[in-house]
C-alpha atoms as a PDB file:
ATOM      1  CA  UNK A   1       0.000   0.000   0.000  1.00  0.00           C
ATOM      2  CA  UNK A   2       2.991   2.002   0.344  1.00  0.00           C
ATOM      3  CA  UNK A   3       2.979   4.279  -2.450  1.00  0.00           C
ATOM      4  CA  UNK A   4      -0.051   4.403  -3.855  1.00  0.00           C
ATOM      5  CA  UNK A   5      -1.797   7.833  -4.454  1.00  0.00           C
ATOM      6  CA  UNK A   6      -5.439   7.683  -3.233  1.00  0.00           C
ATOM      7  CA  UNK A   7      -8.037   8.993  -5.797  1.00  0.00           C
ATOM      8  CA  UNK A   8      -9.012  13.107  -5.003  1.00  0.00           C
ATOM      9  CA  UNK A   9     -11.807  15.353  -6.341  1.00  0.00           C
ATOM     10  CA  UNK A  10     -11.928  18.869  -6.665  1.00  0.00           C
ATOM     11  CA  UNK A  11     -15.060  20.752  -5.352  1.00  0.00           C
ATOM     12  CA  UNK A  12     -16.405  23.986  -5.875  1.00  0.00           C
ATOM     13  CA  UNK A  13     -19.010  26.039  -4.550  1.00  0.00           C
ATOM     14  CA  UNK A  14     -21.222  27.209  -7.518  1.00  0.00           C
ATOM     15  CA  UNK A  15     -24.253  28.097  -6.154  1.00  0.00           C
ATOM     16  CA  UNK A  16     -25.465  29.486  -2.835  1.00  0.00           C
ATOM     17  CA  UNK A  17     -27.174  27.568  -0.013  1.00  0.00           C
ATOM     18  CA  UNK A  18     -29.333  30.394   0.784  1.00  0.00           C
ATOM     19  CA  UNK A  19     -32.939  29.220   1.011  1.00  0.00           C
ATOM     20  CA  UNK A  20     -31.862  25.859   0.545  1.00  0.00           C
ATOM     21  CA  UNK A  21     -32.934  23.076   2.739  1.00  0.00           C
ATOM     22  CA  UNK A  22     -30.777  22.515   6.183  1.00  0.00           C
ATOM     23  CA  UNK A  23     -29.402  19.313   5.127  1.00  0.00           C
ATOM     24  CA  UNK A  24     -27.927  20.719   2.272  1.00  0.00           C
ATOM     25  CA  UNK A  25     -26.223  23.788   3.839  1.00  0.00           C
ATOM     26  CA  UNK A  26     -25.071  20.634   6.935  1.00  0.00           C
ATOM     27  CA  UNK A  27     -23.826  18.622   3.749  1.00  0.00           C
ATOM     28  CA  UNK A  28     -21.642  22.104   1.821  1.00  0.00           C
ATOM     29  CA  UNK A  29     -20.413  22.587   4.984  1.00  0.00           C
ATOM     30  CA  UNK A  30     -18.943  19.085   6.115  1.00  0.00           C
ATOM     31  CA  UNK A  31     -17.377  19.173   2.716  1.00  0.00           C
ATOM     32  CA  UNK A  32     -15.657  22.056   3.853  1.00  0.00           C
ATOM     33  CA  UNK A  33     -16.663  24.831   1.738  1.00  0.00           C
ATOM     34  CA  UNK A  34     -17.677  28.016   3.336  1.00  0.00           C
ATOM     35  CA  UNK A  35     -18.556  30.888  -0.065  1.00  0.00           C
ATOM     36  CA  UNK A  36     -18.929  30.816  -3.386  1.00  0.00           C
ATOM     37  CA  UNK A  37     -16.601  29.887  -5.918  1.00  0.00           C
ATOM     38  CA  UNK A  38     -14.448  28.540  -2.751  1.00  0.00           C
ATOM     39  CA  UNK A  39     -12.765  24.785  -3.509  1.00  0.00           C
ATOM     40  CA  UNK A  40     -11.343  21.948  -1.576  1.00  0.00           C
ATOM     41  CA  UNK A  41      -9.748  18.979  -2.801  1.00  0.00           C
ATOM     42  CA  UNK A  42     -10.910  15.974  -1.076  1.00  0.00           C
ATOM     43  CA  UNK A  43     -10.308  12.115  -0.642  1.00  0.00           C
ATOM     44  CA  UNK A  44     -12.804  10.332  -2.748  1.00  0.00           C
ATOM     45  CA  UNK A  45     -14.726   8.183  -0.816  1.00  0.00           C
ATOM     46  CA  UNK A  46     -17.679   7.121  -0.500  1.00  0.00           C
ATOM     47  CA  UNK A  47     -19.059   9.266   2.635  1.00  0.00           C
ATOM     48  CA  UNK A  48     -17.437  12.421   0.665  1.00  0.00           C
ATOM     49  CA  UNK A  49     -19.743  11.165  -2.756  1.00  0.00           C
ATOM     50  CA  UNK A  50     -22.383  10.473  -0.568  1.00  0.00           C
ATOM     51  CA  UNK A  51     -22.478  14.578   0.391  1.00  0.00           C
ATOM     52  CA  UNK A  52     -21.849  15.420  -3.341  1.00  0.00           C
ATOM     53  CA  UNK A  53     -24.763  13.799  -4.942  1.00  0.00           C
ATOM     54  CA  UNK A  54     -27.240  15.133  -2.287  1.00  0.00           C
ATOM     55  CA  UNK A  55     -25.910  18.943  -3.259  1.00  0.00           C
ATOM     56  CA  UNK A  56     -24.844  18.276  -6.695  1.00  0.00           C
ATOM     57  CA  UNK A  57     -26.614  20.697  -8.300  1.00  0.00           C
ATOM     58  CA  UNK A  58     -24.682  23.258  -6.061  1.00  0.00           C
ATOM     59  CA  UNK A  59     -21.216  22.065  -6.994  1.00  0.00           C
ATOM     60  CA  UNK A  60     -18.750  21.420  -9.841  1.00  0.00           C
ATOM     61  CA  UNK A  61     -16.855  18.450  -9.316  1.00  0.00           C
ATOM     62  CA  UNK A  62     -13.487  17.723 -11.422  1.00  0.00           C
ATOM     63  CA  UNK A  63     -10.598  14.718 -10.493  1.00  0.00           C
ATOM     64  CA  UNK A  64      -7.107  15.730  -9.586  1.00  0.00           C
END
């Protein structure tokens, strides 16, 4: 296992959670994004794809 690079995915805030449902704002902000246009690059699991389909339509997602 030594060695390997683990898979990562770029996300980015493209959309505001304003007037969205509190789930989605819980799920924006445990993938650690905090404004618009703001990205994180992320391990890509399955809990972390799991919190970008529920919010997809707020997000642009691209692998690093």
């Amino acid at each position: 296992m030594a060695g390997q690079k683990k898979k990562q995915v770029r996300v980015t805030l493209i959309r505001s959670t304003i007037e969205g449902l509190k789930v989605h704002k819980d799920c924006v902000r445990g993938l650690g994004l905090r404004r618009l246009r703001h990205s994180v690059v992320l391990e890509d699991t399955p809990c972390v794809r799991g919190m970008i389909n529920r919010v997809q339509h707020l997000l642009t997602v691209e692998e690093v």
